[in-house]
Protein backbone atom coordinates (compact mmCIF):
# COMPACT_ATOMS: atom_id res chain seq x y z
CA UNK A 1 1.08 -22.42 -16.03
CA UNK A 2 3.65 -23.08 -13.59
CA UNK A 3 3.30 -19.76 -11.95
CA UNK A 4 -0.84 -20.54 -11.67
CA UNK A 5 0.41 -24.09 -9.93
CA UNK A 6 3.20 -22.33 -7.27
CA UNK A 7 0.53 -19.66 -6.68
CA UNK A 8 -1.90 -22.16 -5.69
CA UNK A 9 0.51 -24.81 -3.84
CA UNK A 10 1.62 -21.40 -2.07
CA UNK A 11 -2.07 -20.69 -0.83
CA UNK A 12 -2.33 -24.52 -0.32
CA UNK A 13 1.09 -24.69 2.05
CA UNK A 14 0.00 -21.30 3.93
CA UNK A 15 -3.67 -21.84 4.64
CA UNK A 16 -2.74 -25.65 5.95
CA UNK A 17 -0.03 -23.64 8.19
CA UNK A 18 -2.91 -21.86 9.42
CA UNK A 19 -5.10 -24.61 10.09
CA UNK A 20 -2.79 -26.11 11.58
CA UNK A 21 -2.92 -24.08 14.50
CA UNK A 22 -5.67 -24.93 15.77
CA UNK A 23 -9.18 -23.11 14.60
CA UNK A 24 -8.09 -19.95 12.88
CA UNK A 25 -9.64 -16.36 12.68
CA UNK A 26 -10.80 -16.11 9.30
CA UNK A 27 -12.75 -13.56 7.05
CA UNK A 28 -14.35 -12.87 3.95
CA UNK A 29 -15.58 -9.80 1.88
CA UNK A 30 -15.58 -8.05 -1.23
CA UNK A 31 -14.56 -4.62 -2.95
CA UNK A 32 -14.81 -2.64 -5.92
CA UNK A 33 -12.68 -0.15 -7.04
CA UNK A 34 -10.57 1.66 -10.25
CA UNK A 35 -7.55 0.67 -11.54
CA UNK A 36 -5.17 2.68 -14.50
CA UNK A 37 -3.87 0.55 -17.19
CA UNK A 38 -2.08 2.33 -20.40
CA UNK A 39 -4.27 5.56 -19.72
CA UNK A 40 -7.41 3.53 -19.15
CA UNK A 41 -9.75 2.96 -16.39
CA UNK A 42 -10.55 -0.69 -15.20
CA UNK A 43 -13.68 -1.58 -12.39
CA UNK A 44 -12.50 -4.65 -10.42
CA UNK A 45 -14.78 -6.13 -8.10
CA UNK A 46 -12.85 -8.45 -5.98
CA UNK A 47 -13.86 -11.85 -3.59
CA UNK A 48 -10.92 -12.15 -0.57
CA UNK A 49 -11.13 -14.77 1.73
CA UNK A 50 -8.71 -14.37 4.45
CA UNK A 51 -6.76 -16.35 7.65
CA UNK A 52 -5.53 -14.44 10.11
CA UNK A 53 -2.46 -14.79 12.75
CA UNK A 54 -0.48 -17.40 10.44
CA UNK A 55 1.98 -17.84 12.36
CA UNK A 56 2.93 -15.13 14.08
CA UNK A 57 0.48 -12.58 15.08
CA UNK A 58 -0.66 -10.01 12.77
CA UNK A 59 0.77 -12.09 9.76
CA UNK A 60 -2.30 -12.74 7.48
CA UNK A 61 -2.63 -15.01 4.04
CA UNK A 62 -5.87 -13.53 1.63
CA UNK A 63 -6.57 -14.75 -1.38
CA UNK A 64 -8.79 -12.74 -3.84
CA UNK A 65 -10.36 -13.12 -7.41
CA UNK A 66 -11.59 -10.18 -9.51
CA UNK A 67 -13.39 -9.65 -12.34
CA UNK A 68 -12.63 -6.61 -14.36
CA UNK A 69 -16.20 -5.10 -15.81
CA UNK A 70 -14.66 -2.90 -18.09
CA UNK A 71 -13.24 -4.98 -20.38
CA UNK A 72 -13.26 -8.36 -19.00
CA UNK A 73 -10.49 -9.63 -17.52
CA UNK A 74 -10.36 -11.90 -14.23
CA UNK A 75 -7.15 -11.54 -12.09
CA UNK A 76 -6.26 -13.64 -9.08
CA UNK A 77 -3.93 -13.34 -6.52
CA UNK A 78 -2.47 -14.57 -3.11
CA UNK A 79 -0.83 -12.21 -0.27
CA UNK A 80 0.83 -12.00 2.70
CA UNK A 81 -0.66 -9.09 4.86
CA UNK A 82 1.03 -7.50 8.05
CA UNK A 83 -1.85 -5.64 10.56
CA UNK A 84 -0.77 -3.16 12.42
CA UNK A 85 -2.99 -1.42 15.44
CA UNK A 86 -3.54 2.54 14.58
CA UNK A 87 -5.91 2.94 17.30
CA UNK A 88 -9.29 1.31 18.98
CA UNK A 89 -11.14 -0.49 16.05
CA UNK A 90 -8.97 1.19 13.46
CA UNK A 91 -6.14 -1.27 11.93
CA UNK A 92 -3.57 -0.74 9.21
CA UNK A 93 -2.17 -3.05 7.07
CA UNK A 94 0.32 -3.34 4.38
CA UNK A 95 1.74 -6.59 2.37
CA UNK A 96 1.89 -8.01 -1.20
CA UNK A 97 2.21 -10.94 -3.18
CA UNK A 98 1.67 -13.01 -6.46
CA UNK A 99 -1.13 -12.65 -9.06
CA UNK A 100 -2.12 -13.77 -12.76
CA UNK A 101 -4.26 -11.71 -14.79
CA UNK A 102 -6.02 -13.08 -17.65
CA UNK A 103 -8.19 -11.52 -20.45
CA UNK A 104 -7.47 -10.10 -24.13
CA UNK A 105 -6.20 -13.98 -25.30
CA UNK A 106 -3.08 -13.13 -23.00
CA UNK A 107 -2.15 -14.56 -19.47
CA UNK A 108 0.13 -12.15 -17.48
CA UNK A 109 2.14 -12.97 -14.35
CA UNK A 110 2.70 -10.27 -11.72
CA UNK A 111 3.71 -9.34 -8.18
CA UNK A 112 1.14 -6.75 -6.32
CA UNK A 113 1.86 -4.73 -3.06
CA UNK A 114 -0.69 -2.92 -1.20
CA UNK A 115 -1.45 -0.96 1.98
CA UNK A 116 -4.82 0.18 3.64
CA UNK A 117 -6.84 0.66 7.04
CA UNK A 118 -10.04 -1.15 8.20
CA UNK A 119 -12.75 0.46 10.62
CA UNK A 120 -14.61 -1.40 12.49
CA UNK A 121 -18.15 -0.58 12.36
CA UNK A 122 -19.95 -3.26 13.78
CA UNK A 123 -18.86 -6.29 15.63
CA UNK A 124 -17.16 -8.45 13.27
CA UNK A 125 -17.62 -6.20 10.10
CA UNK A 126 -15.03 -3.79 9.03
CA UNK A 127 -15.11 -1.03 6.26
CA UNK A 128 -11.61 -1.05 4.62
CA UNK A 129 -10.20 1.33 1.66
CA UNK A 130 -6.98 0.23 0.04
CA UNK A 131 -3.96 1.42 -2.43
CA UNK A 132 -2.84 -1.02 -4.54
CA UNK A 133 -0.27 -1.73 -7.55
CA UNK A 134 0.65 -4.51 -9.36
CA UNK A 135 3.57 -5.10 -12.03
CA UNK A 136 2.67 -7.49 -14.61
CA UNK A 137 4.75 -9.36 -17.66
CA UNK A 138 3.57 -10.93 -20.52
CA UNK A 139 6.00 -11.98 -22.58
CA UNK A 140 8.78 -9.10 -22.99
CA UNK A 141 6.81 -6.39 -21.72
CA UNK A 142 5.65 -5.11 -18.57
CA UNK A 143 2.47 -3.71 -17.42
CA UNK A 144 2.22 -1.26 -14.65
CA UNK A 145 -1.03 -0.83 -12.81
CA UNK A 146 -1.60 1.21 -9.99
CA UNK A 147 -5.37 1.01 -8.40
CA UNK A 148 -7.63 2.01 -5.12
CA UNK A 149 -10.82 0.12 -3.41
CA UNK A 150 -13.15 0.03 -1.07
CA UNK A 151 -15.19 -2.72 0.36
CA UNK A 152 -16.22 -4.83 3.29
CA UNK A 153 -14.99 -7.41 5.60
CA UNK A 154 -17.24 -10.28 8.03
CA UNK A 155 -14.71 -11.71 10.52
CA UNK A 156 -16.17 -15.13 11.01
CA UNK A 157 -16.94 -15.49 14.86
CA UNK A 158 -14.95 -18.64 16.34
């Protein structure tokens, strides 16, 4: 519970940092994708909302929710995401952050990192694919699951 309430005063303290500044770029979109867990297969589909430039330029905050179909399971999680330019309309990124991961009767706390690129395909969408992992622990032992997705982004026009 106390790792649900810093998560969210975390996302609270960043995203007012953000506004803050002024009107901030912001986006939203959504994914699908496969994780591994103990020799399974998982399909997340995820909801991110993100702010851009908090900050300092380039320095993102994106929260995200996902609900695992396989299985159940919802999972949410904030992070901190650094763009980098790879060329015209083509952007890297890489970052990480905390998450909790609920389903089975059992809550699990966890730290994720990720990297990825994003096309642009259209003026203020982007087409992103991403590599993911996040560590979990529940009680004495750890969980270990690495992942990939695809999806979409709509950066809301200021």
């Amino acid at each position: 519970m106390k790792t649900i309430l810093r998560t969210l005063v975390l996302a609270t303290v960043l995203g007012g940092a953000a506004l803050a500044q002024g009107t901030p770029s912001m986006y939203v979109g959504g994914s699908f994708g496969v994780v591994f867990v103990a020799g399974f297969a998982g399909v997340p589909v995820t909801a991110q909302f993100g702010v851009e430039d908090v900050g300092v330029p380039g320095l993102d905050v994106r929260g995200s929710a996902s609900y695992y179909v396989t299985g159940g399971g919802f999972e949410i999680g904030v992070d901190g995401i650094y763009n980098f330019p790879i060329q015209e309309g083509f952007t890297g990124y890489a970052g990480g952050g905390p998450r909790v991961l609920i389903g089975g009767g059992a809550v699990g706390f966890g730290l994720g990192l990720l990297g990825g690129a994003e096309f642009e395909v259209a003026p203020f969408v982007g087409l992103f694919g991403e590599v993911n992992t996040n560590v979990y622990f529940a009680g004495p032992l750890g969980l270990f699951v690495p992942g990939l997705k695809v999806g979409a982004n709509y950066h809301i026009p200021q």
